[in-house]
N, C-alpha and C. Protein backbone atom coordinates (compact mmCIF):
# COMPACT_ATOMS: atom_id res chain seq x y z
N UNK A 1 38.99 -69.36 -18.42
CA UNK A 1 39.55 -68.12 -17.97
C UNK A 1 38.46 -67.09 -17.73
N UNK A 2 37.15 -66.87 -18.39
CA UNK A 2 36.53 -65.88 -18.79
C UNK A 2 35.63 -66.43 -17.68
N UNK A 3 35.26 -68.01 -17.14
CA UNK A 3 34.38 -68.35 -15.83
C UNK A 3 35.18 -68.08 -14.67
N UNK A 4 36.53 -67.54 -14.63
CA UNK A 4 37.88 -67.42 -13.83
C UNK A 4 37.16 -66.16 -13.06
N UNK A 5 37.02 -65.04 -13.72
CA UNK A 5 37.19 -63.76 -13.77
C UNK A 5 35.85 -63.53 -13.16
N UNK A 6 34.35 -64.03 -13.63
CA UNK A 6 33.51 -63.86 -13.80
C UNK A 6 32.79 -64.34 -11.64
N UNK A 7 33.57 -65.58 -11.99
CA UNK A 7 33.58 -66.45 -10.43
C UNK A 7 34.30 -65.37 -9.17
N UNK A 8 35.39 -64.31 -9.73
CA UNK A 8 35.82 -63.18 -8.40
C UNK A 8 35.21 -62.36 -8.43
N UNK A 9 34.32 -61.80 -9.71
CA UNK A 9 33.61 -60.74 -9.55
C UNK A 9 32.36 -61.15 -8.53
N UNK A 10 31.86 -61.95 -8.73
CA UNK A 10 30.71 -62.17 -8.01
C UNK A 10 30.97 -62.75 -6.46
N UNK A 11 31.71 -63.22 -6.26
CA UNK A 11 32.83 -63.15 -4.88
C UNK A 11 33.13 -61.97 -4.07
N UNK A 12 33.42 -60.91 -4.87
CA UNK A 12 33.75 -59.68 -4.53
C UNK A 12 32.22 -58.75 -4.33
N UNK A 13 31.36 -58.91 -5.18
CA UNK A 13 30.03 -58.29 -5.25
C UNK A 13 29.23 -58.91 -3.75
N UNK A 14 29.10 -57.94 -2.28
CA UNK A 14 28.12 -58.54 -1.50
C UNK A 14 26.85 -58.23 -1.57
N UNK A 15 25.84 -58.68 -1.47
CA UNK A 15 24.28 -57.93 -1.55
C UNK A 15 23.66 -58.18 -0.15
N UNK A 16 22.73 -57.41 1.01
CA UNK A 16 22.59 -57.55 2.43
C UNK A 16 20.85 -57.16 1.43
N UNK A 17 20.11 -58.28 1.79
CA UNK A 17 18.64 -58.01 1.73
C UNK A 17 18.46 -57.85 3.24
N UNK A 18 17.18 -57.50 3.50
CA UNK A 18 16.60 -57.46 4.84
C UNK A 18 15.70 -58.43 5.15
N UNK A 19 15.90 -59.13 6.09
CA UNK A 19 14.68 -60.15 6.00
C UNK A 19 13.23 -59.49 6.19
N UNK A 20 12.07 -60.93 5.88
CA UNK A 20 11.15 -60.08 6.19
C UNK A 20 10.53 -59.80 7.60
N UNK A 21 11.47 -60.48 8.68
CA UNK A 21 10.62 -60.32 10.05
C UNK A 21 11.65 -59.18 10.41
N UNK A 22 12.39 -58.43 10.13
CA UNK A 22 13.11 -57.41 10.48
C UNK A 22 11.90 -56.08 10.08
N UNK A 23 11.60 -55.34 10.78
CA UNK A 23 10.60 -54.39 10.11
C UNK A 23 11.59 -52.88 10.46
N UNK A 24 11.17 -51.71 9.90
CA UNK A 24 11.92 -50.54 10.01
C UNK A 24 11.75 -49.96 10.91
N UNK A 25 12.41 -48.90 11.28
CA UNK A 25 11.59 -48.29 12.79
C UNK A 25 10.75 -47.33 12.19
N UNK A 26 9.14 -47.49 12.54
CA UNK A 26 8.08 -47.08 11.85
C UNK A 26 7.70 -45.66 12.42
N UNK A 27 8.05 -45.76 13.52
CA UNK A 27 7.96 -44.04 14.38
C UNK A 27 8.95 -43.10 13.50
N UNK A 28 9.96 -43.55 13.14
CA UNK A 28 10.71 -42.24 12.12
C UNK A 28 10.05 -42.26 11.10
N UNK A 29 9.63 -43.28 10.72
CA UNK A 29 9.01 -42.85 8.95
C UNK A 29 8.01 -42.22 9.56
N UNK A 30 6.68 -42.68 10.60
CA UNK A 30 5.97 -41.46 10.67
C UNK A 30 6.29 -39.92 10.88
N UNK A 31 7.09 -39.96 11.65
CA UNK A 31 7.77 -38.67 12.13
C UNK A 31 8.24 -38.28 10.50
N UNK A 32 8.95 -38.41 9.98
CA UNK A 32 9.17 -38.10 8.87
C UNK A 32 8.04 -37.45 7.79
N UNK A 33 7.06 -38.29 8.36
CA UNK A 33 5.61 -37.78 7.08
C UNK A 33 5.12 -36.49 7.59
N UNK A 34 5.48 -36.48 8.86
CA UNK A 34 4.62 -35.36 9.69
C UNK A 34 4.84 -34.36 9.52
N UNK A 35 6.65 -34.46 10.26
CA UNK A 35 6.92 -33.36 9.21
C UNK A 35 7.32 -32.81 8.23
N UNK A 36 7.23 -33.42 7.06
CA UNK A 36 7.18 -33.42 5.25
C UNK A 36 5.58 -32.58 5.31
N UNK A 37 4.62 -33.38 6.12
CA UNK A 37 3.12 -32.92 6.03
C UNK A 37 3.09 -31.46 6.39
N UNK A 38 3.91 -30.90 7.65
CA UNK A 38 3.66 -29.84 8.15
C UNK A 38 4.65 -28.94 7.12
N UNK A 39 5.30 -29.17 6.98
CA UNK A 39 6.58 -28.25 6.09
C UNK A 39 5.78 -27.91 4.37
N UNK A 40 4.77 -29.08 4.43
CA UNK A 40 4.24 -28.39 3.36
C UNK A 40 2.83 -27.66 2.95
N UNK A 41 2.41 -27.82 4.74
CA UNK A 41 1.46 -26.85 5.21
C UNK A 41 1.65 -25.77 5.22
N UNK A 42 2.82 -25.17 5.97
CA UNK A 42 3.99 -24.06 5.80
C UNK A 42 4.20 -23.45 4.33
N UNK A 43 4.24 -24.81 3.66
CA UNK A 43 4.49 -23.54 2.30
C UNK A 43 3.40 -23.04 1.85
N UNK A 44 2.51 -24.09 1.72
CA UNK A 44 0.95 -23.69 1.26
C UNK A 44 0.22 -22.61 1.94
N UNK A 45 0.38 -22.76 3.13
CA UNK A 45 -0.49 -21.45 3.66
C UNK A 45 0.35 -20.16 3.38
N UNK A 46 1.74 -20.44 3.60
CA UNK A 46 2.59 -19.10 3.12
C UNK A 46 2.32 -18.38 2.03
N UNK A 47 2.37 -19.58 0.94
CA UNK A 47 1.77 -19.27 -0.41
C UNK A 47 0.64 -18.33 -1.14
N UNK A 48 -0.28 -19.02 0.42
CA UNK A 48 -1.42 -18.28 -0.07
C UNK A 48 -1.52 -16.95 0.48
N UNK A 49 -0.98 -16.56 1.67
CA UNK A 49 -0.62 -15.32 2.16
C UNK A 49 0.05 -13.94 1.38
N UNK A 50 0.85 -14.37 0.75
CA UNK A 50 1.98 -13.95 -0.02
C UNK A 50 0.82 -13.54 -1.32
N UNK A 51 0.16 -14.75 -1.69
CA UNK A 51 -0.84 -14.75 -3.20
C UNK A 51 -1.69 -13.17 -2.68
N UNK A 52 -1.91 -13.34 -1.84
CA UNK A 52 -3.49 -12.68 -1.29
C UNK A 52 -2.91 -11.44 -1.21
N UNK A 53 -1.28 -10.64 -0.48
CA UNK A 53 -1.32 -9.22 -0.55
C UNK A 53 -0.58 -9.43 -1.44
N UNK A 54 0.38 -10.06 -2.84
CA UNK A 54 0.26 -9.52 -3.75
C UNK A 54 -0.62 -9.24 -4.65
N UNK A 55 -2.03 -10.09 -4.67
CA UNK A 55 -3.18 -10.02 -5.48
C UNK A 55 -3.96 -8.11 -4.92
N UNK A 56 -3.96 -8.06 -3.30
CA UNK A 56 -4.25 -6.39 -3.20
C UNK A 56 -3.54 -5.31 -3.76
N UNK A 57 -2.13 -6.00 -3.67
CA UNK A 57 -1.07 -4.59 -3.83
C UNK A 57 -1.87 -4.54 -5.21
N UNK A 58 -1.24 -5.26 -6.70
CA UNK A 58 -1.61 -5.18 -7.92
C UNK A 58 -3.57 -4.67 -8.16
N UNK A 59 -4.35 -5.05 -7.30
CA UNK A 59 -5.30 -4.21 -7.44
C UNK A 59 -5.70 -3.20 -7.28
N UNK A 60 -4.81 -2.38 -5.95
CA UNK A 60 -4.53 -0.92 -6.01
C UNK A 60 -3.92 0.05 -6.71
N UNK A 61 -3.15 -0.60 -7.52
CA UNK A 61 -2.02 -0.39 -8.46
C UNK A 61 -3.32 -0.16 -9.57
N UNK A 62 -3.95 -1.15 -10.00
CA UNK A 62 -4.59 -1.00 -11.14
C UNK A 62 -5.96 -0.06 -10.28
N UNK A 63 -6.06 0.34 -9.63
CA UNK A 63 -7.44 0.91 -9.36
C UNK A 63 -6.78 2.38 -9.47
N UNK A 64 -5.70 2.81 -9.00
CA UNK A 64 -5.56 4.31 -9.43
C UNK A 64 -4.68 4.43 -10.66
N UNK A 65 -4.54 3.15 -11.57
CA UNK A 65 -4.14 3.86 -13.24
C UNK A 65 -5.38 4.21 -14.12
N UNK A 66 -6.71 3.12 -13.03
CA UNK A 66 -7.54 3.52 -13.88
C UNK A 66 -8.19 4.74 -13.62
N UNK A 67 -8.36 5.43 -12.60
CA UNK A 67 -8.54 6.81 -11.96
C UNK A 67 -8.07 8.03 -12.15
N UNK A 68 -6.57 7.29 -12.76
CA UNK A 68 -6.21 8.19 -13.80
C UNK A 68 -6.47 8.25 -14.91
N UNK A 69 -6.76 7.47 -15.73
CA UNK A 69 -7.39 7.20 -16.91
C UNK A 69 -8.24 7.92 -17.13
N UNK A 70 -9.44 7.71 -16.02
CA UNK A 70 -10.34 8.27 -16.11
C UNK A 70 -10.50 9.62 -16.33
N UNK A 71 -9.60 10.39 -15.40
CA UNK A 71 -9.54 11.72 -15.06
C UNK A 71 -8.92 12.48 -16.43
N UNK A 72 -8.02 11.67 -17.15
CA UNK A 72 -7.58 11.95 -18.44
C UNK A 72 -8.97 11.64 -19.32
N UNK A 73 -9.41 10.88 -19.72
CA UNK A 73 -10.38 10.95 -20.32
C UNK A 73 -11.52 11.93 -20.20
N UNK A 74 -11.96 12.02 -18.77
CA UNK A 74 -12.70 13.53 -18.58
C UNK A 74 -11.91 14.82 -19.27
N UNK A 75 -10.73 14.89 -19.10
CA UNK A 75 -10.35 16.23 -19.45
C UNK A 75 -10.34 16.38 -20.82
N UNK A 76 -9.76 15.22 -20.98
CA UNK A 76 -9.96 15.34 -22.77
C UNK A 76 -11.37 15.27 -23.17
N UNK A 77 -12.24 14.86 -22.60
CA UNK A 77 -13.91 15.15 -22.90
C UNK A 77 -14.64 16.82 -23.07
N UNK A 78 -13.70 17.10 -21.69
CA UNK A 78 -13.95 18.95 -21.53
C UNK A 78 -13.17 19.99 -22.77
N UNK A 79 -12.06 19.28 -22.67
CA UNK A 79 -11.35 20.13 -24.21
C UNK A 79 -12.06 19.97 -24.98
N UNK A 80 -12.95 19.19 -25.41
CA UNK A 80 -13.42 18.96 -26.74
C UNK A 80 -14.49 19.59 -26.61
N UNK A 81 -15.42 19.66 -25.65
CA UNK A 81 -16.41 20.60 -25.44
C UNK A 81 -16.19 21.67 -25.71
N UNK A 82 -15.48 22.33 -24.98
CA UNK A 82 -14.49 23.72 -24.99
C UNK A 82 -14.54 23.97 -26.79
N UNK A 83 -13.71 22.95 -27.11
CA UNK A 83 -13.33 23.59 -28.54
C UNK A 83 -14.92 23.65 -29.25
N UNK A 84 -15.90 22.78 -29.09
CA UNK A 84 -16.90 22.79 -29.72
C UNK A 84 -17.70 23.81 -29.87
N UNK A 85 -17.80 24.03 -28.67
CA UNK A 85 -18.52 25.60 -27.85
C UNK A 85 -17.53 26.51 -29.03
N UNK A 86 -16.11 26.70 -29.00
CA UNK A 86 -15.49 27.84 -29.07
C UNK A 86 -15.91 27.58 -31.05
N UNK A 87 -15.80 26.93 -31.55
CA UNK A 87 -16.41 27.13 -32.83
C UNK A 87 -17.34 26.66 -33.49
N UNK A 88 -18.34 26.56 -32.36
CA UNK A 88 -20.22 27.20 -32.52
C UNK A 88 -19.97 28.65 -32.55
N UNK A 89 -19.33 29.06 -31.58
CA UNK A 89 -19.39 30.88 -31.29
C UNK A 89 -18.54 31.04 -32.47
N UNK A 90 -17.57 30.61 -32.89
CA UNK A 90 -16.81 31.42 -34.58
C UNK A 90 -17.60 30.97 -35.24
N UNK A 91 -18.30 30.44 -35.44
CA UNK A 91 -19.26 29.83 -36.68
C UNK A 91 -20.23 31.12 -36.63
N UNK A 92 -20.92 31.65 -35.56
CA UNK A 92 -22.36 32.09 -35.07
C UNK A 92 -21.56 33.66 -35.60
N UNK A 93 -19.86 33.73 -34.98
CA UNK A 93 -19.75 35.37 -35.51
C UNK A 93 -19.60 35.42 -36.83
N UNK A 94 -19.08 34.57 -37.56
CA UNK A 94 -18.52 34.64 -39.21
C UNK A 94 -20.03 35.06 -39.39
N UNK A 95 -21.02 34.20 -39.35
CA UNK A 95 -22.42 33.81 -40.19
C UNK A 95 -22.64 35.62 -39.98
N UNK A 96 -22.39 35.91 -38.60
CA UNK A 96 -22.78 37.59 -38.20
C UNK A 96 -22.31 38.46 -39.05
N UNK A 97 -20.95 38.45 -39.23
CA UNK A 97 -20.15 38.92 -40.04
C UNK A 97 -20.46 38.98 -41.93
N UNK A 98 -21.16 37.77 -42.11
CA UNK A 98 -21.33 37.78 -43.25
C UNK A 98 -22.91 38.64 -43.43
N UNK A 99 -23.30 38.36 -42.61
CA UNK A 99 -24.61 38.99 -42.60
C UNK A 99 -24.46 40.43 -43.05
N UNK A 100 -23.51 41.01 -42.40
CA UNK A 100 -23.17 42.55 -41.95
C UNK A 100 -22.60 42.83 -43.85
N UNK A 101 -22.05 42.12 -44.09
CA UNK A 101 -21.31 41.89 -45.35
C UNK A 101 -22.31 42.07 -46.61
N UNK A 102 -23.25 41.83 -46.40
CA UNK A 102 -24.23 41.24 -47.40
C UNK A 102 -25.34 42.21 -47.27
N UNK A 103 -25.54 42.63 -45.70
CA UNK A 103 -26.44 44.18 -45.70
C UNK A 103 -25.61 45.32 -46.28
N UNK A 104 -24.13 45.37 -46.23
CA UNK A 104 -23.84 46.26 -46.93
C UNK A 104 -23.96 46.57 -48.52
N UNK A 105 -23.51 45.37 -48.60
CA UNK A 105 -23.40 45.01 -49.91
C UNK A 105 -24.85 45.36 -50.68
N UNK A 106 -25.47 45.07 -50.49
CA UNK A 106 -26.85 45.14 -50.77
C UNK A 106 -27.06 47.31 -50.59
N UNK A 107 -26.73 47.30 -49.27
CA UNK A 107 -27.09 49.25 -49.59
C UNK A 107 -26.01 49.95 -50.77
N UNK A 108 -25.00 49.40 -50.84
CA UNK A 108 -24.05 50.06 -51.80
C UNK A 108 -24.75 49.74 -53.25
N UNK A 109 -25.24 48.49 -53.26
CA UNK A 109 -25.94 48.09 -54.62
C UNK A 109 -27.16 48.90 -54.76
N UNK A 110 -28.31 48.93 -53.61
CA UNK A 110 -29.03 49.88 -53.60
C UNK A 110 -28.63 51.01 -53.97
N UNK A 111 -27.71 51.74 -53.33
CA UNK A 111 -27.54 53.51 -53.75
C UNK A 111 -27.09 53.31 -55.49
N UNK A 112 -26.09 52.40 -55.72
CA UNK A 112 -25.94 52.74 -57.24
C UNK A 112 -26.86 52.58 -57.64
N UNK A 113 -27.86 52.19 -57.96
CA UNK A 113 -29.48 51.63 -58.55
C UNK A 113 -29.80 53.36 -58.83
């Protein structure tokens, strides 16, 4: 029974090999490579087109954050000057001030003497 079953399946199953003096038609497969070849010339050069002004855009992009950077960093260089300058000069009036302080001090001590 089980060689019954086994004998229609393979009855029913056809298989078509190709012989070997049958050959394919070789002009479509070339045609086919050609253009697979060119379509992926197309992407590649696209690719690299696309690479190249997004690689400018992003370097312009980064050339004026750093220009700004910069320009921030200068200013904050000048504030600090600024403030440095501004208390050398409070330093230079206190010291004046104390001076003035200390000549007095000194004539008032003088006259009581």
């Amino acid at each position: 029974m089980l060689i019954a079953k086994a004998a229609k399946n393979i009855q029913a199953v056809s298989v078509t090999v190709p012989s070997a003096t049958e050959k394919p038609d070789q002009g479509t497969s070339v045609k086919q490579t050609n253009e697979n070849i060119g379509l992926f010339a197309v992407v590649f050069i696209s690719s690299l087109i696309l690479g190249f002004i997004l690689g400018k855009y992003q370097s312009n992009r980064y050339k004026k954050q750093r220009e700004q950077q910069m320009t921030q960093i200068l200013k904050k260089f000048e504030n600090l000057k600024n403030q440095q300058k501004m208390m050398s000069n409070t330093e230079e009036q206190i010291s004046i001030e104390r001076k003035k302080q200390i000549e007095m001090l000194e004539r008032i001590w003088n006259k009581l003497e």
